[in-house]
PDB file of N, CA and C in Angstrom:
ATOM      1  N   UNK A   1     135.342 100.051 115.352  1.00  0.00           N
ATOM      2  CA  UNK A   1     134.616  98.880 114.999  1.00  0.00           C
ATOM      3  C   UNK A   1     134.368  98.021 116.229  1.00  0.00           C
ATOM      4  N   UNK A   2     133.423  97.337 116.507  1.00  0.00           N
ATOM      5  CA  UNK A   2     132.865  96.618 117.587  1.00  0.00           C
ATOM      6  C   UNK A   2     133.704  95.535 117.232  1.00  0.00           C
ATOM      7  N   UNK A   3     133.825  94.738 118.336  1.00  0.00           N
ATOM      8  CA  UNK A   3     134.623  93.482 118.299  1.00  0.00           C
ATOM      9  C   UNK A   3     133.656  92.558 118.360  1.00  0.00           C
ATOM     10  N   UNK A   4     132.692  92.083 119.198  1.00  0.00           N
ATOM     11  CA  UNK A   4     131.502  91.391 119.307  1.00  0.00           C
ATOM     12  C   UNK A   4     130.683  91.393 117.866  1.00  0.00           C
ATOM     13  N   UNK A   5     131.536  90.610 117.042  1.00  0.00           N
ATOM     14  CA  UNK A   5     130.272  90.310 115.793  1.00  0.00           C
ATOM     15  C   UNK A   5     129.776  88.854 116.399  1.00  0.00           C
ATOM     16  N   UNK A   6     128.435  88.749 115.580  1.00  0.00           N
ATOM     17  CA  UNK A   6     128.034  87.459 116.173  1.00  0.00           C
ATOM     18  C   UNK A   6     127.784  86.536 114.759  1.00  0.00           C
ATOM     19  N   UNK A   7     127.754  85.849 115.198  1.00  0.00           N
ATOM     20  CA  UNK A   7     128.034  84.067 113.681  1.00  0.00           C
ATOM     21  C   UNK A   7     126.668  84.341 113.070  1.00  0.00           C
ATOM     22  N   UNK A   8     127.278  84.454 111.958  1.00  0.00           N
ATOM     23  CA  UNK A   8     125.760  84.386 110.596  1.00  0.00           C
ATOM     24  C   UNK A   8     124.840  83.653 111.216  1.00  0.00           C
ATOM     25  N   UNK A   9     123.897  84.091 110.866  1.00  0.00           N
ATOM     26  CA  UNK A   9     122.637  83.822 111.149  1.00  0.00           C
ATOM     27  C   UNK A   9     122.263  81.927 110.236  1.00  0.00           C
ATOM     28  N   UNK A  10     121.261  81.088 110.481  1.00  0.00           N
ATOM     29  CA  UNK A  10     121.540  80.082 110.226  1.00  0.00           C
ATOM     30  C   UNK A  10     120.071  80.348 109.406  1.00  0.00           C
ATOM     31  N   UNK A  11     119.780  80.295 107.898  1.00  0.00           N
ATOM     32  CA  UNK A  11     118.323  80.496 107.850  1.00  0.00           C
ATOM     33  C   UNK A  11     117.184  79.290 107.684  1.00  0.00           C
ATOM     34  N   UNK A  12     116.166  79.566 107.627  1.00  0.00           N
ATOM     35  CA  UNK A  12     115.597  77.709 107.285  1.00  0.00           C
ATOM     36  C   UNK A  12     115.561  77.509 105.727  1.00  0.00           C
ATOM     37  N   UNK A  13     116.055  76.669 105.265  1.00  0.00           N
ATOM     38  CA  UNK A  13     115.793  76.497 103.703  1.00  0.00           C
ATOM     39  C   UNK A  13     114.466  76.541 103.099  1.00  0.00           C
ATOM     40  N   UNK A  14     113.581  75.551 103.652  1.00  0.00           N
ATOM     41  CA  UNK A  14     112.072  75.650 103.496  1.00  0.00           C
ATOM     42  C   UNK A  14     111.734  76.556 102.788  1.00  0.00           C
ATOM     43  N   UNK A  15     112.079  78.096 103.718  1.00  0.00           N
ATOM     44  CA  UNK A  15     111.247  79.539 103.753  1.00  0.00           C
ATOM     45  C   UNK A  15     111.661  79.684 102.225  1.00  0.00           C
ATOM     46  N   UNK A  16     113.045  79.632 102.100  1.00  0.00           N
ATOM     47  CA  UNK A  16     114.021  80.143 101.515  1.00  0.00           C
ATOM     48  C   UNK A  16     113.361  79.870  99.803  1.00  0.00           C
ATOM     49  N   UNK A  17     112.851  78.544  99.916  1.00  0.00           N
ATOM     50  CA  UNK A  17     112.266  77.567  98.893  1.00  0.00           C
ATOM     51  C   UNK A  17     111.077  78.557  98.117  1.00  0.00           C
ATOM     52  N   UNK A  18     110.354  78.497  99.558  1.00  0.00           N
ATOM     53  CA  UNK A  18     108.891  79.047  99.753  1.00  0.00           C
ATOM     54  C   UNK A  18     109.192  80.635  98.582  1.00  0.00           C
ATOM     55  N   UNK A  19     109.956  81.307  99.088  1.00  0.00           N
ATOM     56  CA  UNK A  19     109.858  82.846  98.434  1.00  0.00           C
ATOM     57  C   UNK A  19     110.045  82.523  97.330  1.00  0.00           C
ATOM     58  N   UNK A  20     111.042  81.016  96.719  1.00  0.00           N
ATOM     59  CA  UNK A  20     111.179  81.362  95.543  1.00  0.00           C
ATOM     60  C   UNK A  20     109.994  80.919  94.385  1.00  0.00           C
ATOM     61  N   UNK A  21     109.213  80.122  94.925  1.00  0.00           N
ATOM     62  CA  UNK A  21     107.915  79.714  94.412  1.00  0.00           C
ATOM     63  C   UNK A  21     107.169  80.633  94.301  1.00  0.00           C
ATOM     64  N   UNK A  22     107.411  81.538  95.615  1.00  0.00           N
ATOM     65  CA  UNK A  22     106.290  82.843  95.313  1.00  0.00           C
ATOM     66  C   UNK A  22     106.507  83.567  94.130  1.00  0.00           C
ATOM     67  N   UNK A  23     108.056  83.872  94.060  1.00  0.00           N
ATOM     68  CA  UNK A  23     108.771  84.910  92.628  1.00  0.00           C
ATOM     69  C   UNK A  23     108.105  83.936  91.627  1.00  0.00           C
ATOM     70  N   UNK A  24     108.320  82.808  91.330  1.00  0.00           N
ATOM     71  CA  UNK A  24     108.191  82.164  90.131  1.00  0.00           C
ATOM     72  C   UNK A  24     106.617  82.822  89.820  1.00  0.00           C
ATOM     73  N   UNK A  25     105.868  82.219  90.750  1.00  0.00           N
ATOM     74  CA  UNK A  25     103.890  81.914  90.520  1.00  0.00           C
ATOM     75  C   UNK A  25     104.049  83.469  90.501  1.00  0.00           C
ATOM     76  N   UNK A  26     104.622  84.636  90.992  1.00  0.00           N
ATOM     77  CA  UNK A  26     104.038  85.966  91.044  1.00  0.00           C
ATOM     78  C   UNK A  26     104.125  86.621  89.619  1.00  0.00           C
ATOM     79  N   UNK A  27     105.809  86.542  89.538  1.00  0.00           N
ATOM     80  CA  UNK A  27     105.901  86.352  88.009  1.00  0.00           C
ATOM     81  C   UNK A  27     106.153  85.768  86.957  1.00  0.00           C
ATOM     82  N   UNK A  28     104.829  85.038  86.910  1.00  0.00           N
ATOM     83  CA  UNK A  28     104.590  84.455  85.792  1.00  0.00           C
ATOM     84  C   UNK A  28     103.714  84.736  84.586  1.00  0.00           C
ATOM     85  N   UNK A  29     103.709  85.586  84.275  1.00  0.00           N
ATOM     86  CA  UNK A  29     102.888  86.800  83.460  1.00  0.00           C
ATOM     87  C   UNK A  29     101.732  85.409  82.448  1.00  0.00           C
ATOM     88  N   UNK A  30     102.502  84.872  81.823  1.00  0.00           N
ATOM     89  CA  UNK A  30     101.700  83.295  81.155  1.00  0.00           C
ATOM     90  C   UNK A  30     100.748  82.731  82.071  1.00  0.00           C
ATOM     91  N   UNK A  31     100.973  82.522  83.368  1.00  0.00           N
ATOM     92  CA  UNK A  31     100.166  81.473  83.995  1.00  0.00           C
ATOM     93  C   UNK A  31      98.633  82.488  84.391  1.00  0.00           C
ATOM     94  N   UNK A  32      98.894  83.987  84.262  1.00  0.00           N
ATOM     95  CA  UNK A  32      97.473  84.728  84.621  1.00  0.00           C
ATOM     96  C   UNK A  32      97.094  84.590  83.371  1.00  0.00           C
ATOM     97  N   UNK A  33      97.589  84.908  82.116  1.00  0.00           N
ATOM     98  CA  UNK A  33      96.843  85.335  80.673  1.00  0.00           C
ATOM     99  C   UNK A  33      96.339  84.256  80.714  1.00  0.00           C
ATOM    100  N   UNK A  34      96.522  82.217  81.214  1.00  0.00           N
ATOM    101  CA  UNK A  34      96.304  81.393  80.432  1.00  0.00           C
ATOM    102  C   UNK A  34      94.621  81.229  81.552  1.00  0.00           C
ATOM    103  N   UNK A  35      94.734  82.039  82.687  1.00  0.00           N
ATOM    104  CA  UNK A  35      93.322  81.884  83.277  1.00  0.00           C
ATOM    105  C   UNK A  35      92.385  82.986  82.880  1.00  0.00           C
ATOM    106  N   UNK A  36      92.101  83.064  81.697  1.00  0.00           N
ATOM    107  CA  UNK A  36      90.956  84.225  81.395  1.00  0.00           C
ATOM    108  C   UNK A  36      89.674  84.267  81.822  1.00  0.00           C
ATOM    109  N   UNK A  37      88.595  84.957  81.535  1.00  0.00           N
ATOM    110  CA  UNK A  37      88.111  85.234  82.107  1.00  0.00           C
ATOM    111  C   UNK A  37      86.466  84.108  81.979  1.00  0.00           C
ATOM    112  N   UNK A  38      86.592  83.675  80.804  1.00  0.00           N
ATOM    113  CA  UNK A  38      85.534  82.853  80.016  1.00  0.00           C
ATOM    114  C   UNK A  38      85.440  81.539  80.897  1.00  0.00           C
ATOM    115  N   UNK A  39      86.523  81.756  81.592  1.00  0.00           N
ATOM    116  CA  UNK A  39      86.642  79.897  81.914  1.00  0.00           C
ATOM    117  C   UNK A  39      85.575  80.161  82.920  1.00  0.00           C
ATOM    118  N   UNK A  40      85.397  78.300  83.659  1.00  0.00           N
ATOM    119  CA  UNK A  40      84.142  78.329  84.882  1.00  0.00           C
ATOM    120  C   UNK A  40      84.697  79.274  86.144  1.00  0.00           C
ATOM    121  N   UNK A  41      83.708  80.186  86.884  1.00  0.00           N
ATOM    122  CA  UNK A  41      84.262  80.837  88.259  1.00  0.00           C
ATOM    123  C   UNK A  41      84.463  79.864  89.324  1.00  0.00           C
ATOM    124  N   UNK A  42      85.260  79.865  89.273  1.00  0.00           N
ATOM    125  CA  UNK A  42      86.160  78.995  90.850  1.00  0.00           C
ATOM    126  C   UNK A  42      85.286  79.861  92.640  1.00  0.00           C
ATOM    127  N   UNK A  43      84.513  79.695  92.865  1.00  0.00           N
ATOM    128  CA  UNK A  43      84.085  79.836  94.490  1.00  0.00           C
ATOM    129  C   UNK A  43      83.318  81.366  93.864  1.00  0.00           C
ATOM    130  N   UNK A  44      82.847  81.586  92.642  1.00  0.00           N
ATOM    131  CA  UNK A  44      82.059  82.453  92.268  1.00  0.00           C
ATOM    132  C   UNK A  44      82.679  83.549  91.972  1.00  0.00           C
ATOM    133  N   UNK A  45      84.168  83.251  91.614  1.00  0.00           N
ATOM    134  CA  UNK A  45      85.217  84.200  90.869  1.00  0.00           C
ATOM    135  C   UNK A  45      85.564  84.198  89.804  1.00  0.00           C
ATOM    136  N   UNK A  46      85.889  84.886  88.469  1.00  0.00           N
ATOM    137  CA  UNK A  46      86.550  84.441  87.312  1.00  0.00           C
ATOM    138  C   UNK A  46      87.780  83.268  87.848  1.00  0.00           C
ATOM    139  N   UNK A  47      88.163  82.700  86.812  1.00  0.00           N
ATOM    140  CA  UNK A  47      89.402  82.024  87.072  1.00  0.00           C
ATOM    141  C   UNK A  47      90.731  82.728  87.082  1.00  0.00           C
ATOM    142  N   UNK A  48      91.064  83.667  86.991  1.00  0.00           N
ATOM    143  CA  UNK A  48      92.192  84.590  86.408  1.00  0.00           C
ATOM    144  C   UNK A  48      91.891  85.083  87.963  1.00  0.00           C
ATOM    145  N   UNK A  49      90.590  85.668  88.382  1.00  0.00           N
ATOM    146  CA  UNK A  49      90.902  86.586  89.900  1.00  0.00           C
ATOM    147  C   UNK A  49      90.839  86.035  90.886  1.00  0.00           C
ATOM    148  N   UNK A  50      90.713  84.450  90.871  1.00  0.00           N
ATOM    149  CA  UNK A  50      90.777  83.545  91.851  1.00  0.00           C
ATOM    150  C   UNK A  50      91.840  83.118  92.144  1.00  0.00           C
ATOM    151  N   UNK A  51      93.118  83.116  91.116  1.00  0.00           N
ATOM    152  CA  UNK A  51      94.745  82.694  90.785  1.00  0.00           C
ATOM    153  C   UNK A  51      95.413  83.874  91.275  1.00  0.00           C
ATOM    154  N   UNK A  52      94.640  85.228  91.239  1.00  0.00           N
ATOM    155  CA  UNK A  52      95.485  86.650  91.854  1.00  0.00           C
ATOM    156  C   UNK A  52      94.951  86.193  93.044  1.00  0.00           C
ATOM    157  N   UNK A  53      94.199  86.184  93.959  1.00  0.00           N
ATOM    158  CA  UNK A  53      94.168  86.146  95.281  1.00  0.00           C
ATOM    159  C   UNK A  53      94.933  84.429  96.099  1.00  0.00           C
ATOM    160  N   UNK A  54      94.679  83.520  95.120  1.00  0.00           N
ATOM    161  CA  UNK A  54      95.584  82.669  95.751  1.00  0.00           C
ATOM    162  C   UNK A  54      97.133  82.730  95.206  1.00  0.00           C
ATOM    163  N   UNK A  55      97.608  83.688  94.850  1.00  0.00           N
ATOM    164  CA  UNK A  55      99.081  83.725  94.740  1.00  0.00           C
ATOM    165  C   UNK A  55      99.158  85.169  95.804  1.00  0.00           C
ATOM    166  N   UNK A  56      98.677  86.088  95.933  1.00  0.00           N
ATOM    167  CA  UNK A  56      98.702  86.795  97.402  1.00  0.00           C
ATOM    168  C   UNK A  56      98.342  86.045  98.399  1.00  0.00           C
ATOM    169  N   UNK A  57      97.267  85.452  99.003  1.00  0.00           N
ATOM    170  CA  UNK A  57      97.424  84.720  99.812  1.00  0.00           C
ATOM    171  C   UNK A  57      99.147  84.157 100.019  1.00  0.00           C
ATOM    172  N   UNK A  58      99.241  82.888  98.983  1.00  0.00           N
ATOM    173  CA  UNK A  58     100.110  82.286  99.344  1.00  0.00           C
ATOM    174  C   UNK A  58     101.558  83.250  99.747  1.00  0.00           C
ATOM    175  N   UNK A  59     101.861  84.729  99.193  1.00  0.00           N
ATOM    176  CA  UNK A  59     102.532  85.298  99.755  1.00  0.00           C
ATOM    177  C   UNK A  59     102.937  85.672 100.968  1.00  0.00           C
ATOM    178  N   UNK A  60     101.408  86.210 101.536  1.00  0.00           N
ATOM    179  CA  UNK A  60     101.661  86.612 102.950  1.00  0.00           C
ATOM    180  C   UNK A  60     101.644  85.490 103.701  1.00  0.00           C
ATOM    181  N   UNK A  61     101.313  83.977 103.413  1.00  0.00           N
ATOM    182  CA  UNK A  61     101.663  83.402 104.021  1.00  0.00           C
ATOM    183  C   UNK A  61     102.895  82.919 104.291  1.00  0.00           C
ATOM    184  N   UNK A  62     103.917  83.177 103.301  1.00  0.00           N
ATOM    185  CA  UNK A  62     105.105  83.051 103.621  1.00  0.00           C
ATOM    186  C   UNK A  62     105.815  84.277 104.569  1.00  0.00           C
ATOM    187  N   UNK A  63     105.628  85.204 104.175  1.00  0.00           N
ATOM    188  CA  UNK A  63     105.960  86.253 105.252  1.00  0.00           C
ATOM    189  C   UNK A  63     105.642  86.029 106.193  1.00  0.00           C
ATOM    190  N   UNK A  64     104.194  85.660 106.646  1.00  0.00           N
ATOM    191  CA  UNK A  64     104.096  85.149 108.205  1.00  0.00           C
ATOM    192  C   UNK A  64     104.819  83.953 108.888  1.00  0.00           C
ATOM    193  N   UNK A  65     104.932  82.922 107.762  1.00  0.00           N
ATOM    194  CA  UNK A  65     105.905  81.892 108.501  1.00  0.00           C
ATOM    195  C   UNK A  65     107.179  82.434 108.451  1.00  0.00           C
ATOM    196  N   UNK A  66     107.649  83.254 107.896  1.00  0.00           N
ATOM    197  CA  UNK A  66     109.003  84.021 107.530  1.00  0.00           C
ATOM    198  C   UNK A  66     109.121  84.707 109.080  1.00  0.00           C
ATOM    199  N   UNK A  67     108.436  85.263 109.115  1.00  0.00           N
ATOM    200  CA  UNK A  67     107.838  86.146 110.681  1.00  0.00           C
ATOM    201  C   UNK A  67     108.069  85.196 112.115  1.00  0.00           C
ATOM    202  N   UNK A  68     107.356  84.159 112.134  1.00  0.00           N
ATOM    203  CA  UNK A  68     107.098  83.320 113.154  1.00  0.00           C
ATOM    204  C   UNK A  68     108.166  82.225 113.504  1.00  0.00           C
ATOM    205  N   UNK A  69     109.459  82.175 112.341  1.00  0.00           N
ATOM    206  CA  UNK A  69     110.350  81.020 112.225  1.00  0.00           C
ATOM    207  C   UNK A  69     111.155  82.189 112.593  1.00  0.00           C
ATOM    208  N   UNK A  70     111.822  83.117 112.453  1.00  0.00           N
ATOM    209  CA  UNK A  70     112.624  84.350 112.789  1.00  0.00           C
ATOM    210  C   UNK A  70     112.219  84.928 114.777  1.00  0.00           C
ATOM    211  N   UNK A  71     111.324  84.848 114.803  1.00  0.00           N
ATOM    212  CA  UNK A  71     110.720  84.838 115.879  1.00  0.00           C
ATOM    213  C   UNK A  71     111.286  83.769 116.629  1.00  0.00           C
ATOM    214  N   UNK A  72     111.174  82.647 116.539  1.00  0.00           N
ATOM    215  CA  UNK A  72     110.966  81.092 117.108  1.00  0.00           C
ATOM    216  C   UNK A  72     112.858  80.726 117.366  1.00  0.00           C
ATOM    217  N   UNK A  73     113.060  81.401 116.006  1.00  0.00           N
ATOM    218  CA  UNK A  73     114.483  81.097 116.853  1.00  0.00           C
ATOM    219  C   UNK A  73     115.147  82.370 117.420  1.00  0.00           C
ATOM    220  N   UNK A  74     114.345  83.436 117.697  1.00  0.00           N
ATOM    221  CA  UNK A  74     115.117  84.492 118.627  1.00  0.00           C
ATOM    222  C   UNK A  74     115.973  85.612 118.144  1.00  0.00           C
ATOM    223  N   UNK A  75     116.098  85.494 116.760  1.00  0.00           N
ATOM    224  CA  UNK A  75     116.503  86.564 115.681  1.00  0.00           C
ATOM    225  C   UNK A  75     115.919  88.163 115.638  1.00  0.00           C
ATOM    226  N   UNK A  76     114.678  88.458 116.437  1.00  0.00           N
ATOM    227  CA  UNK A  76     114.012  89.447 116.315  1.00  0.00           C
ATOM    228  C   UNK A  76     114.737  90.064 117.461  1.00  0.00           C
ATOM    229  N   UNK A  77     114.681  91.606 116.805  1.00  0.00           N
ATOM    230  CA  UNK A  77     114.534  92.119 118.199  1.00  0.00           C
ATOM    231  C   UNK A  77     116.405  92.632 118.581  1.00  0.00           C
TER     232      UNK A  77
END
């Protein structure tokens, strides 16, 4: 066994926040059925496929700040 362990890692809460908003909005099986398809198109989308791309969006945007805060403090690598 190596002797050199090094001190837990310190994470940012924020992020931590962030993923869990994503789980909630991703699965939320209610919040897609309640945007069907009848409603007005949002930027010339149904409303239902405008709520799937802004809950991906908002995913990978957490992975990228997930990415860039892991980065920033030197954890990579």
């Amino acid at each position: 066994m190596s002797a050199d362990r090094t001190a837990p890692r310190k994470r940012v809460p924020w992020i931590a926040a962030w993923f869990f908003l994503d789980a909630v909005v991703a699965l939320a099986p209610p919040l897609y059925w309640s945007f069907d398809g009848k409603q007005t198109p949002i930027l010339g989308l149904p409303a239902s496929v405008f709520y799937f791309v802004a809950v991906a969006t908002c995913i990978t945007a957490s992975i990228v700040a997930a990415y860039l805060a892991e980065a920033r403090a030197g954890d990579l690598g």
